[in-house]
PDB file of N, CA and C in Angstrom:
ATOM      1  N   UNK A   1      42.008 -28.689-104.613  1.00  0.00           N
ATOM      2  CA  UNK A   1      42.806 -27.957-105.564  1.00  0.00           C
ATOM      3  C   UNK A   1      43.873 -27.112-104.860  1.00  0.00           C
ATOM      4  N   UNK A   2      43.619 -26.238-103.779  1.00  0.00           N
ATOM      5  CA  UNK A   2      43.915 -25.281-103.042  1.00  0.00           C
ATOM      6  C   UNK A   2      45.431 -26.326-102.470  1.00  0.00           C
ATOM      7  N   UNK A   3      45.352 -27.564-101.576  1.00  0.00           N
ATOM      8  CA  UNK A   3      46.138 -28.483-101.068  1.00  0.00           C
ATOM      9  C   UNK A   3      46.920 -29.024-102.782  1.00  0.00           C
ATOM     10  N   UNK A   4      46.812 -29.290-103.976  1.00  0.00           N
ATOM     11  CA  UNK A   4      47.600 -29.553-104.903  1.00  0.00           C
ATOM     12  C   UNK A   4      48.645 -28.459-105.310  1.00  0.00           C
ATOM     13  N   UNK A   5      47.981 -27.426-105.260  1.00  0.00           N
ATOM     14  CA  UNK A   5      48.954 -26.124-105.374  1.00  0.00           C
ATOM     15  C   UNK A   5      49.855 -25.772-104.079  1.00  0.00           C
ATOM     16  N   UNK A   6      49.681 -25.937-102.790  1.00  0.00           N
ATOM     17  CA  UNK A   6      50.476 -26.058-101.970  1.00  0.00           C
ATOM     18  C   UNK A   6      51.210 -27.046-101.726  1.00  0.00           C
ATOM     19  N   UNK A   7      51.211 -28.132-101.754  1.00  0.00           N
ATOM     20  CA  UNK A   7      51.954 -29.211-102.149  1.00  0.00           C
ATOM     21  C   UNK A   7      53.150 -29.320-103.164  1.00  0.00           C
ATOM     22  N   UNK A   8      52.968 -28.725-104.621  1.00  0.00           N
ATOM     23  CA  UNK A   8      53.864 -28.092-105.564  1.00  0.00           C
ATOM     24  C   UNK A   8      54.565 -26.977-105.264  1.00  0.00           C
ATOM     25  N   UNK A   9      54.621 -26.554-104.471  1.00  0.00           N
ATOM     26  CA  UNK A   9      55.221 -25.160-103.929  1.00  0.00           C
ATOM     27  C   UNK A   9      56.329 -25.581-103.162  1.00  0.00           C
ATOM     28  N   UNK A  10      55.745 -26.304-101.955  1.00  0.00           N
ATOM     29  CA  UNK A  10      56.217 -26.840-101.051  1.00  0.00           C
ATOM     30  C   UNK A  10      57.807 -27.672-101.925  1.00  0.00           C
ATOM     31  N   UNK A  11      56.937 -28.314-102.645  1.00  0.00           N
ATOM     32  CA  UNK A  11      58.115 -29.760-103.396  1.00  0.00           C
ATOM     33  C   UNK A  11      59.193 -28.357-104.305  1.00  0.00           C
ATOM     34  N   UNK A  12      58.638 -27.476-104.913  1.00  0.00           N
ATOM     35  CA  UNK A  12      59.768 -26.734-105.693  1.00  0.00           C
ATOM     36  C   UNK A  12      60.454 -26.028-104.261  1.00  0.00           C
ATOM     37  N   UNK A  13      60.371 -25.447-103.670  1.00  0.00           N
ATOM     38  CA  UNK A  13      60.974 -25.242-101.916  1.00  0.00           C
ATOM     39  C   UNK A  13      62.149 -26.022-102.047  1.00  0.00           C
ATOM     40  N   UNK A  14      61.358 -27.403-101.741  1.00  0.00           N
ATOM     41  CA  UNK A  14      62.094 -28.582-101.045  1.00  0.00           C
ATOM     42  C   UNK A  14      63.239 -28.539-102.289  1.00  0.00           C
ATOM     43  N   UNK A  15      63.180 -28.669-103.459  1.00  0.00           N
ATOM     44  CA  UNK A  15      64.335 -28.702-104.458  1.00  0.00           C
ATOM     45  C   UNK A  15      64.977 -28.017-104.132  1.00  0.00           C
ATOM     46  N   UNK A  16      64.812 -26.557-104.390  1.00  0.00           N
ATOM     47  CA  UNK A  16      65.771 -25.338-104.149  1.00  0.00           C
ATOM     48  C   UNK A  16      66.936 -25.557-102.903  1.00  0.00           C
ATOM     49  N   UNK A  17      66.216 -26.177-102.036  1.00  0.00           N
ATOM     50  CA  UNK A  17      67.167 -26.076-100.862  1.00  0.00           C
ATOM     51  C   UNK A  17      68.067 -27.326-100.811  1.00  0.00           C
ATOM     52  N   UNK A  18      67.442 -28.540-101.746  1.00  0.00           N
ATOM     53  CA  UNK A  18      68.325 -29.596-101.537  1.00  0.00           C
ATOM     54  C   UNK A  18      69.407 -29.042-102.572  1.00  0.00           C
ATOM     55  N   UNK A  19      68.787 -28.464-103.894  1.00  0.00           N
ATOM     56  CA  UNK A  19      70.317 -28.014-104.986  1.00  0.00           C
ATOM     57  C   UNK A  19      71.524 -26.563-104.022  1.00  0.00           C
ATOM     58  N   UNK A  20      70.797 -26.248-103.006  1.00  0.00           N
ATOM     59  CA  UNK A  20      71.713 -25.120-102.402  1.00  0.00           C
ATOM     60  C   UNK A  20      72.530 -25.958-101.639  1.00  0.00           C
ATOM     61  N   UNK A  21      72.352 -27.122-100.681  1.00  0.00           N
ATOM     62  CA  UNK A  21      73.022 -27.745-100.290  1.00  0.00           C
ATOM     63  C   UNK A  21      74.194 -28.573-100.407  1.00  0.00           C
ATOM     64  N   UNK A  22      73.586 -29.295-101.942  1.00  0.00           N
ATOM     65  CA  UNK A  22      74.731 -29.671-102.437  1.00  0.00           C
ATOM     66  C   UNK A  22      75.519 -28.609-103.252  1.00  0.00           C
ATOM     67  N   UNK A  23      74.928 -27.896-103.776  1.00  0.00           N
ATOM     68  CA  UNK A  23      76.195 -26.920-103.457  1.00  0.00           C
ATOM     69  C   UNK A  23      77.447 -26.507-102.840  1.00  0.00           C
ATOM     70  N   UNK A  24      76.494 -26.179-101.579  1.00  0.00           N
ATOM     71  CA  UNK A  24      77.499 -26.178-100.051  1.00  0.00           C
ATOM     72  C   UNK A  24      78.519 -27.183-100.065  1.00  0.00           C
ATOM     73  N   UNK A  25      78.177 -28.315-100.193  1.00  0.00           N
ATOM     74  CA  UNK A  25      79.147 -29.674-100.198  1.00  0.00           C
ATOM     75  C   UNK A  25      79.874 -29.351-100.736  1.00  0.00           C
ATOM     76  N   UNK A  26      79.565 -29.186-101.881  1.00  0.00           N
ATOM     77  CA  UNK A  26      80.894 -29.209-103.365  1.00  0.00           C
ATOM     78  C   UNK A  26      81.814 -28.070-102.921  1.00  0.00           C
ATOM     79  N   UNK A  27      81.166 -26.878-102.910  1.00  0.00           N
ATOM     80  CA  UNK A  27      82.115 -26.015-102.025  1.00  0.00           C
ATOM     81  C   UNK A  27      82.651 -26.245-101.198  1.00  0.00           C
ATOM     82  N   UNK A  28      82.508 -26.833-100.214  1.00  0.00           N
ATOM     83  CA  UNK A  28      83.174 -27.482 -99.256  1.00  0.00           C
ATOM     84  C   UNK A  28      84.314 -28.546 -99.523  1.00  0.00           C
ATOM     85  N   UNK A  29      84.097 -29.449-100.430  1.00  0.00           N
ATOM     86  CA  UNK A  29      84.921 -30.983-100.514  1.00  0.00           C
ATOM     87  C   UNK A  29      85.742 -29.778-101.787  1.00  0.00           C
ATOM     88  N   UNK A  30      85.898 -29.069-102.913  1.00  0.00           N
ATOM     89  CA  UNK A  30      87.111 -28.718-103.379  1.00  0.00           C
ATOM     90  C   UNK A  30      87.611 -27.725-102.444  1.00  0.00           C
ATOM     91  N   UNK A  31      87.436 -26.948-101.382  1.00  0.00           N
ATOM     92  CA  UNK A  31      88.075 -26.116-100.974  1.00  0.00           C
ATOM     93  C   UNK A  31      88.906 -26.865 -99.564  1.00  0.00           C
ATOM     94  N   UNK A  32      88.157 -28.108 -99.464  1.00  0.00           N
ATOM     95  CA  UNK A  32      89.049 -29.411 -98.636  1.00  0.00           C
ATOM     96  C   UNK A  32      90.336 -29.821 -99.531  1.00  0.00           C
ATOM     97  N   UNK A  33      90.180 -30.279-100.481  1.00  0.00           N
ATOM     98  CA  UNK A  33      90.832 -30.862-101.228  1.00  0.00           C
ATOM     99  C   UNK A  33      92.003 -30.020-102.529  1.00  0.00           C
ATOM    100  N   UNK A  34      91.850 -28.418-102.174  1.00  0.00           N
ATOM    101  CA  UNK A  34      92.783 -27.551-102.402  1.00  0.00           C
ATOM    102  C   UNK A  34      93.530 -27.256-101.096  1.00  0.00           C
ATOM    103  N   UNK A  35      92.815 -27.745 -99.865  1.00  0.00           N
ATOM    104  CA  UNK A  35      93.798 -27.043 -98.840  1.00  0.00           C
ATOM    105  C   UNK A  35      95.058 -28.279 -98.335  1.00  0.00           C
ATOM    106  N   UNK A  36      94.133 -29.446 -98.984  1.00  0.00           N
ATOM    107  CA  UNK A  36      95.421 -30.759 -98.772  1.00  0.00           C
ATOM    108  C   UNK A  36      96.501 -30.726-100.103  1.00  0.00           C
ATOM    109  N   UNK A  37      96.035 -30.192-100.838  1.00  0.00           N
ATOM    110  CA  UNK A  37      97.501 -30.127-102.125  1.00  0.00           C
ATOM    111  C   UNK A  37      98.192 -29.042-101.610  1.00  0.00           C
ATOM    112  N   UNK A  38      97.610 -28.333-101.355  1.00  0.00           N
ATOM    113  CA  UNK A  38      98.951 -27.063-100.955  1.00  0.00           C
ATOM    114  C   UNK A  38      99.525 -27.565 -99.677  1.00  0.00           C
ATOM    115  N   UNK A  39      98.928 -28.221 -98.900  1.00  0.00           N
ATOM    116  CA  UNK A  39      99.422 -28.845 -97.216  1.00  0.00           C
ATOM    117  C   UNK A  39     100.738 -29.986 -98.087  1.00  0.00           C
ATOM    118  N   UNK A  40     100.700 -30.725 -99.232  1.00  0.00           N
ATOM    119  CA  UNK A  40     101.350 -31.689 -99.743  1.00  0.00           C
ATOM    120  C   UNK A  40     102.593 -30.664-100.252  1.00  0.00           C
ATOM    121  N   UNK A  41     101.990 -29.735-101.105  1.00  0.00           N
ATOM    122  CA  UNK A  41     103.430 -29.144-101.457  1.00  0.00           C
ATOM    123  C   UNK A  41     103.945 -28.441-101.014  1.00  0.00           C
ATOM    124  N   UNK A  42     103.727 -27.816 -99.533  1.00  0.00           N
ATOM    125  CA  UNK A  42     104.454 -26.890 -98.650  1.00  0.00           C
ATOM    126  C   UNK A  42     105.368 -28.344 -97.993  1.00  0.00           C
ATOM    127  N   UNK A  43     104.950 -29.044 -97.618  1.00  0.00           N
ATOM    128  CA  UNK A  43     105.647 -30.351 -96.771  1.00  0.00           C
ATOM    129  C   UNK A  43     107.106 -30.673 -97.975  1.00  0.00           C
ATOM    130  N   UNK A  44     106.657 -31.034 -99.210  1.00  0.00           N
ATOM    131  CA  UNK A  44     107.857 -31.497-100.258  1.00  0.00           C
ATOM    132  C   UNK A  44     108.315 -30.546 -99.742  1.00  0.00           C
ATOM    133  N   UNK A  45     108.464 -28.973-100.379  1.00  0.00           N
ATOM    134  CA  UNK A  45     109.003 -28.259-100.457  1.00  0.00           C
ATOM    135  C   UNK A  45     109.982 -27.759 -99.302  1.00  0.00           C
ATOM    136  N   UNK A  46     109.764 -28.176 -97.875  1.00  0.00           N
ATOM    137  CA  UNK A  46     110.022 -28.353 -96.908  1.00  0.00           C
ATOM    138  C   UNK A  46     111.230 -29.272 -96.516  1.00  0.00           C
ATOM    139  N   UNK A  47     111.027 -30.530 -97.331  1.00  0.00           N
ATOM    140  CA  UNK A  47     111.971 -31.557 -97.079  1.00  0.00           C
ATOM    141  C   UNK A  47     112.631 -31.693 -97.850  1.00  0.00           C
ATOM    142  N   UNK A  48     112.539 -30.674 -99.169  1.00  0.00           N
ATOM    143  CA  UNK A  48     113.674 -30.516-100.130  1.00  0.00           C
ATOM    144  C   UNK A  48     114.783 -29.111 -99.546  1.00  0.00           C
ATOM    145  N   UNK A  49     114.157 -28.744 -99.099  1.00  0.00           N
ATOM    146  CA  UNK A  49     114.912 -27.795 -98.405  1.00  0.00           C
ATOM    147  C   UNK A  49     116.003 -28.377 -97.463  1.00  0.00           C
ATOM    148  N   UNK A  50     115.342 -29.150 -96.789  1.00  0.00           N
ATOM    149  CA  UNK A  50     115.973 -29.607 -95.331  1.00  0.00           C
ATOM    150  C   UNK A  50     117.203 -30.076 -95.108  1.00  0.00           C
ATOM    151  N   UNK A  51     118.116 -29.431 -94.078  1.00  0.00           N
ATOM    152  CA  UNK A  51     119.452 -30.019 -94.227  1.00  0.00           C
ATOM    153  C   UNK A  51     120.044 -31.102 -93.518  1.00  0.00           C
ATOM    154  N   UNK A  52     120.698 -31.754 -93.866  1.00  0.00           N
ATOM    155  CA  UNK A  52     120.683 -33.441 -92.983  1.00  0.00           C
ATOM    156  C   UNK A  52     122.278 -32.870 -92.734  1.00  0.00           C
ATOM    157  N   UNK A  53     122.640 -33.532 -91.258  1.00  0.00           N
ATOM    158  CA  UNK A  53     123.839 -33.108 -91.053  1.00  0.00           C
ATOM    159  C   UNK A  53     124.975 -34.139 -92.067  1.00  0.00           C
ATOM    160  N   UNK A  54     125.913 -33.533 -92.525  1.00  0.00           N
ATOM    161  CA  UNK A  54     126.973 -34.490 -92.977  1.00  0.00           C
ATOM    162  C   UNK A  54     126.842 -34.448 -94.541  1.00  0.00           C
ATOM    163  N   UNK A  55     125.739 -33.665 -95.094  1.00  0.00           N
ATOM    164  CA  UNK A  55     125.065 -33.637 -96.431  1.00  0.00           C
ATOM    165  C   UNK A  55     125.298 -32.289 -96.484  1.00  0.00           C
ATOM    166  N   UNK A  56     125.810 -31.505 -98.070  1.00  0.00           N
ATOM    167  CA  UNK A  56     125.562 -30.842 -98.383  1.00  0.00           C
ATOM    168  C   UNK A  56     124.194 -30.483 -98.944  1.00  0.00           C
ATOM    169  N   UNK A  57     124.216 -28.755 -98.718  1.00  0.00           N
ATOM    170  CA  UNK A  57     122.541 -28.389 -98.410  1.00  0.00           C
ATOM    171  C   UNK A  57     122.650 -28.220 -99.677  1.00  0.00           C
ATOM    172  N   UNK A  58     121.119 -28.330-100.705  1.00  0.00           N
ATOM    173  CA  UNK A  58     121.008 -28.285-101.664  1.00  0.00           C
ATOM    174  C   UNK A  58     119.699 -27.172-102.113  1.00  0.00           C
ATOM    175  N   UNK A  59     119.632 -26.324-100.724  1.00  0.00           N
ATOM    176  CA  UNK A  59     118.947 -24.709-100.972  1.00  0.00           C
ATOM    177  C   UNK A  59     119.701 -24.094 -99.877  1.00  0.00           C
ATOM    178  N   UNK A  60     119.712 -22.772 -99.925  1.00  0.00           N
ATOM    179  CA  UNK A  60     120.154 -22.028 -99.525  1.00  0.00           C
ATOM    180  C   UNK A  60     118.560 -21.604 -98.434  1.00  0.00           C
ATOM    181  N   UNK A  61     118.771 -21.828 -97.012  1.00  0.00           N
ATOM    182  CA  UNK A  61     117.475 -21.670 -96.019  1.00  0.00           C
ATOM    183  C   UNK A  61     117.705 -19.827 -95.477  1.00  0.00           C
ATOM    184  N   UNK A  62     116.751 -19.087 -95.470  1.00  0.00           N
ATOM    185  CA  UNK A  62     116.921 -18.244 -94.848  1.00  0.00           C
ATOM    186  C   UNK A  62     115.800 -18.052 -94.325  1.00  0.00           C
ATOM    187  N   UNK A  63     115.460 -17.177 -93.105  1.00  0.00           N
ATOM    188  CA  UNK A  63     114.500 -16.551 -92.544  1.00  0.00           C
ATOM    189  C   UNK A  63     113.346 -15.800 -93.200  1.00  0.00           C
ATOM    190  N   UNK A  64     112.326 -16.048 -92.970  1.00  0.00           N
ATOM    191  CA  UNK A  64     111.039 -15.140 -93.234  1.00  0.00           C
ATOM    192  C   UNK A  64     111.059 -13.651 -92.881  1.00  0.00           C
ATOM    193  N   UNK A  65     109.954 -12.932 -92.827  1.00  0.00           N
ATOM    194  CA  UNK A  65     109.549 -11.420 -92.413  1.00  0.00           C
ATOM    195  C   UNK A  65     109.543 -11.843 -91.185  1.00  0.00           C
ATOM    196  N   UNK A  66     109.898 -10.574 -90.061  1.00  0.00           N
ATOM    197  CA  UNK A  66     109.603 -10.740 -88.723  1.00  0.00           C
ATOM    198  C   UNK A  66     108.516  -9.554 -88.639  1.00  0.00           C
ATOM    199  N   UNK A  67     107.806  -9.786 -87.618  1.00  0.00           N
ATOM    200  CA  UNK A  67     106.667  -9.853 -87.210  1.00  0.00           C
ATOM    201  C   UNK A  67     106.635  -8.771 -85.379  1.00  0.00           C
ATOM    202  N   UNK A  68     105.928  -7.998 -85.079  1.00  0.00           N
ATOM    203  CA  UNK A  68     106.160  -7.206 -84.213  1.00  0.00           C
ATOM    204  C   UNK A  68     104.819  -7.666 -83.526  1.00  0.00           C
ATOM    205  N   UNK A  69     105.033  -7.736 -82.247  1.00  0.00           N
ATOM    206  CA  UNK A  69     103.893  -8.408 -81.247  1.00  0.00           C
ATOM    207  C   UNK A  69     103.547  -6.580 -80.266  1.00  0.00           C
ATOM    208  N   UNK A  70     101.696  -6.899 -80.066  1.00  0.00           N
ATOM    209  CA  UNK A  70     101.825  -5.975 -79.233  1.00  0.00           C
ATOM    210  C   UNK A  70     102.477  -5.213 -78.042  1.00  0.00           C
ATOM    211  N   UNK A  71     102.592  -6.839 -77.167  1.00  0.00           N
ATOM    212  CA  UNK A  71     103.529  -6.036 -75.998  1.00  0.00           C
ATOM    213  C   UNK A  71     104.498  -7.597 -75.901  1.00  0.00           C
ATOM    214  N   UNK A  72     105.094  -7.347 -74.359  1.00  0.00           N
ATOM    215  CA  UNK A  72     105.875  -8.271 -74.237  1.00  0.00           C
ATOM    216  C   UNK A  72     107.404  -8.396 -74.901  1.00  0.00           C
ATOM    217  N   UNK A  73     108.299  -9.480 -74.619  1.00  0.00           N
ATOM    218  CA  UNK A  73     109.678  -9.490 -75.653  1.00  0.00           C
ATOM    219  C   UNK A  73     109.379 -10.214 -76.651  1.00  0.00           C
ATOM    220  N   UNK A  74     110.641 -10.335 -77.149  1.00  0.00           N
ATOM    221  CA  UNK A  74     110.491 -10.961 -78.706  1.00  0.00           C
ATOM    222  C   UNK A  74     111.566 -12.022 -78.519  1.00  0.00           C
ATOM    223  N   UNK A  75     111.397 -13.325 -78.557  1.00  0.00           N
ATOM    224  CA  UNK A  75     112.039 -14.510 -78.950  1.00  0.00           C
ATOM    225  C   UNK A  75     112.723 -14.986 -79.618  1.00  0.00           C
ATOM    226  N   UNK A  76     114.297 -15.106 -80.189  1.00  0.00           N
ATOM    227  CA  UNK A  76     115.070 -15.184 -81.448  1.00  0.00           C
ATOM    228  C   UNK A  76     115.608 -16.619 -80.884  1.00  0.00           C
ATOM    229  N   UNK A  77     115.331 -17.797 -82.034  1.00  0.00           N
ATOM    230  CA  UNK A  77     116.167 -18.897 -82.463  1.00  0.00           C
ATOM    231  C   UNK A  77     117.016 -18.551 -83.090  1.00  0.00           C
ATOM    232  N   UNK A  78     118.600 -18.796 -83.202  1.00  0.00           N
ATOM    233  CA  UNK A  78     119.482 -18.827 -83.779  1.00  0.00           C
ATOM    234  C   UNK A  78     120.242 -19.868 -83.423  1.00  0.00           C
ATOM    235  N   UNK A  79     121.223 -20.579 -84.262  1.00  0.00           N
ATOM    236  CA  UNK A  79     122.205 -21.368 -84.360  1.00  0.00           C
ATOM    237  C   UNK A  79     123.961 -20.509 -84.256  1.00  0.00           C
ATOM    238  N   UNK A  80     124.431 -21.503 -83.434  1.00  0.00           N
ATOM    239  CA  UNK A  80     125.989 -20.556 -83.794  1.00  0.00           C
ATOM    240  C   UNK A  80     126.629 -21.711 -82.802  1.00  0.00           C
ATOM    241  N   UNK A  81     128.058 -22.092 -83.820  1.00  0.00           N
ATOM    242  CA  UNK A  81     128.866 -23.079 -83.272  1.00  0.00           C
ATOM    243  C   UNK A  81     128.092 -24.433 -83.299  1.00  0.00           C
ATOM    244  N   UNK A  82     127.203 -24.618 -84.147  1.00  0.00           N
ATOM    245  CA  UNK A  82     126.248 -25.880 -84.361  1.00  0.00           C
ATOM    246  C   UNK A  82     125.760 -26.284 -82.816  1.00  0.00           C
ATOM    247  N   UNK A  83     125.331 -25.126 -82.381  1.00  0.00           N
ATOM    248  CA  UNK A  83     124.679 -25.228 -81.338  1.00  0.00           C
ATOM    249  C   UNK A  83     123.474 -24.325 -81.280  1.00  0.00           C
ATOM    250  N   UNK A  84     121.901 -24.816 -80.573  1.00  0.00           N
ATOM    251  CA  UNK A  84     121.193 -23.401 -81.098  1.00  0.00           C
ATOM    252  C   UNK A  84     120.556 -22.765 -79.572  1.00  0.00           C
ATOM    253  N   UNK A  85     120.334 -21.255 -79.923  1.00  0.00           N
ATOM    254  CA  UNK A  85     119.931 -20.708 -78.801  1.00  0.00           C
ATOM    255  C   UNK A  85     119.253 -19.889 -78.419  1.00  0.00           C
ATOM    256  N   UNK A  86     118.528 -19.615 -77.451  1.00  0.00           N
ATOM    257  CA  UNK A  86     117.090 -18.667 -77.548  1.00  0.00           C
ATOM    258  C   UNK A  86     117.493 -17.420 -76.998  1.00  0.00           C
ATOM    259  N   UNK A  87     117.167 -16.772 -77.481  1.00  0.00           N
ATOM    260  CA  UNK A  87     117.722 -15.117 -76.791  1.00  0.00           C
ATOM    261  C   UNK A  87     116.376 -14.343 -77.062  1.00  0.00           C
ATOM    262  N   UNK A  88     116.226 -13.851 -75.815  1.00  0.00           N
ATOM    263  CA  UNK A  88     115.293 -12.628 -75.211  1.00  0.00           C
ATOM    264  C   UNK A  88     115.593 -11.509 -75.379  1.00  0.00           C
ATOM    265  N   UNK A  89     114.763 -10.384 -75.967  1.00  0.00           N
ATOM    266  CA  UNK A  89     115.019  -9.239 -76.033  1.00  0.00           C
ATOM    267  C   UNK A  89     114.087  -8.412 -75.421  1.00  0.00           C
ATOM    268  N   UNK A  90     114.335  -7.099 -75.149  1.00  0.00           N
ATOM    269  CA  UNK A  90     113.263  -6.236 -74.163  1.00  0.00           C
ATOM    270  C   UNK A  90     112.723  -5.187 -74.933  1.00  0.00           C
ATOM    271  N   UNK A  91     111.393  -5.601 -75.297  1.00  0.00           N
ATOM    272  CA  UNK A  91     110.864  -4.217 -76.782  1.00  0.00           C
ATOM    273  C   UNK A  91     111.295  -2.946 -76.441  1.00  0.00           C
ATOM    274  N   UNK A  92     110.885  -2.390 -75.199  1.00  0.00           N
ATOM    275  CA  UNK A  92     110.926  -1.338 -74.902  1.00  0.00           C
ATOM    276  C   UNK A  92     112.558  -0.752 -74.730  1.00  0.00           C
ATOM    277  N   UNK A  93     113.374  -1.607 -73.896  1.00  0.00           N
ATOM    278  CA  UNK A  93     115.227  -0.824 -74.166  1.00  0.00           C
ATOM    279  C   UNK A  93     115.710  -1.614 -75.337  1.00  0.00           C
ATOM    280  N   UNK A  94     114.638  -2.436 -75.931  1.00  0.00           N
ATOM    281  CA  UNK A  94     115.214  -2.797 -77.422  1.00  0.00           C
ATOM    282  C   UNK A  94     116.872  -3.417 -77.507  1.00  0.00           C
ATOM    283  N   UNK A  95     117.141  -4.056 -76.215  1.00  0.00           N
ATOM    284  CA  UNK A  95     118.275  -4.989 -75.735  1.00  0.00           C
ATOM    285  C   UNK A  95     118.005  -6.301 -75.381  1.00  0.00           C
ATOM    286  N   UNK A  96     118.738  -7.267 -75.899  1.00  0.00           N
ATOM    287  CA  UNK A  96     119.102  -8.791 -75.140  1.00  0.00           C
ATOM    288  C   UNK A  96     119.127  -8.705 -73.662  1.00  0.00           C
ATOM    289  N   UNK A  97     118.166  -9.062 -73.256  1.00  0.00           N
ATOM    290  CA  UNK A  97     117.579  -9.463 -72.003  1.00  0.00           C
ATOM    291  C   UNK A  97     118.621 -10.890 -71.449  1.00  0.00           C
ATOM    292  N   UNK A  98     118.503 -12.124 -72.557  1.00  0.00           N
ATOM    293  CA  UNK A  98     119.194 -13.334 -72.380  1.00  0.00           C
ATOM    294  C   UNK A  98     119.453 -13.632 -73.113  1.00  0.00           C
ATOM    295  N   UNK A  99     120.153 -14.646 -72.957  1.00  0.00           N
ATOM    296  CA  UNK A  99     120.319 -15.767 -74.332  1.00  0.00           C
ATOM    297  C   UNK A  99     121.341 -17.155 -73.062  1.00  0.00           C
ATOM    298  N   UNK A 100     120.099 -18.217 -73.771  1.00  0.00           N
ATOM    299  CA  UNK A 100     120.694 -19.506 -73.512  1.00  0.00           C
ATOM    300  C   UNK A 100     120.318 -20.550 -74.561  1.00  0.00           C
ATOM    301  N   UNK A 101     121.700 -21.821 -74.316  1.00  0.00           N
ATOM    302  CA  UNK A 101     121.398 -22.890 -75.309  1.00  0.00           C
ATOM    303  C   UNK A 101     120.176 -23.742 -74.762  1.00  0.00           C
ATOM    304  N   UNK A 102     119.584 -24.287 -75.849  1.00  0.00           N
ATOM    305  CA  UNK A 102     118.675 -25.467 -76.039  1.00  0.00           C
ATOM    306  C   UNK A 102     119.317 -26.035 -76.751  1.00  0.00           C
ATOM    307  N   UNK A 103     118.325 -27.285 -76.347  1.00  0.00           N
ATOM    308  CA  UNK A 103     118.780 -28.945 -76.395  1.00  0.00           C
ATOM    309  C   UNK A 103     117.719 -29.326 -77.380  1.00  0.00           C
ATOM    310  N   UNK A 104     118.171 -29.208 -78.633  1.00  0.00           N
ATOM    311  CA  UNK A 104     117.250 -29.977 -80.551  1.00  0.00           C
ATOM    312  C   UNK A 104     117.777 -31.208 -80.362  1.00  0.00           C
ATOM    313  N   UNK A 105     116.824 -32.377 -80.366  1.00  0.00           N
ATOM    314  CA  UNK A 105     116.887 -33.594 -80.539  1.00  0.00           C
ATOM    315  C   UNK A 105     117.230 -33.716 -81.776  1.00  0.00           C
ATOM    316  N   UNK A 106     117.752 -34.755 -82.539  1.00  0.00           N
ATOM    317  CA  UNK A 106     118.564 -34.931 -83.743  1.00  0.00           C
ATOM    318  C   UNK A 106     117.054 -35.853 -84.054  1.00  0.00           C
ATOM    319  N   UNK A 107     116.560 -35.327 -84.994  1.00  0.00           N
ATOM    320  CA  UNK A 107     115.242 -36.630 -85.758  1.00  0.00           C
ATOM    321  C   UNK A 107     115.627 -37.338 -86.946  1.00  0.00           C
ATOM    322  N   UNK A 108     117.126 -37.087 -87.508  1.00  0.00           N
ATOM    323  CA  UNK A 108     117.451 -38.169 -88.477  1.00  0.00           C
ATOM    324  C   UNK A 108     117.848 -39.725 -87.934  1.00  0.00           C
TER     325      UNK A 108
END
């Protein structure tokens, strides 16, 4: 008797943990499958933006928030003369350190 009642215990156990599991899954596979729709519509949204040379742009692109790093300089991409270029600045005298062109491969 003693082994029938432990046995039933055991098996309601064993349920509990298989329904927590799949749980887990399901939580898991929609919070997969919300992070690939937003990965899909940041990408459109991206390539509707995007400007092809020789094409008029059909958004207006501007820059995000900038962002302050603990130490070290700070890194600026900019374009000028359809050429683009990296310029260094020095946090601390808060001056252009450098600036030189880079070489953007054309991917159209």
């Amino acid at each position: 008797m003693r082994a029938q009642r432990f046995f039933r215990y055991l098996w309601r156990v064993n349920a509990v943990l298989i329904a927590v599991a799949a749980a887990g899954i399901a939580v898991a596979v929609v919070m997969v499958t919300v992070s690939t729709i937003q990965d899909n519509i940041h990408r459109r949204e991206a390539a509707a933006a995007s400007v092809i040379p020789g094409k008029p742009a059909n958004k207006e692109l501007s820059l995000g928030g900038l962002s302050t790093t603990p130490a070290g300089d700070i890194a600026v991409l900019f374009q000028k003369n359809r050429k683009y270029y990296l310029a260094l600045f020095d946090r601390t005298a808060r001056a252009k350190k450098s600036e030189r062109e880079i070489a953007v491969p054309d991917l159209h």
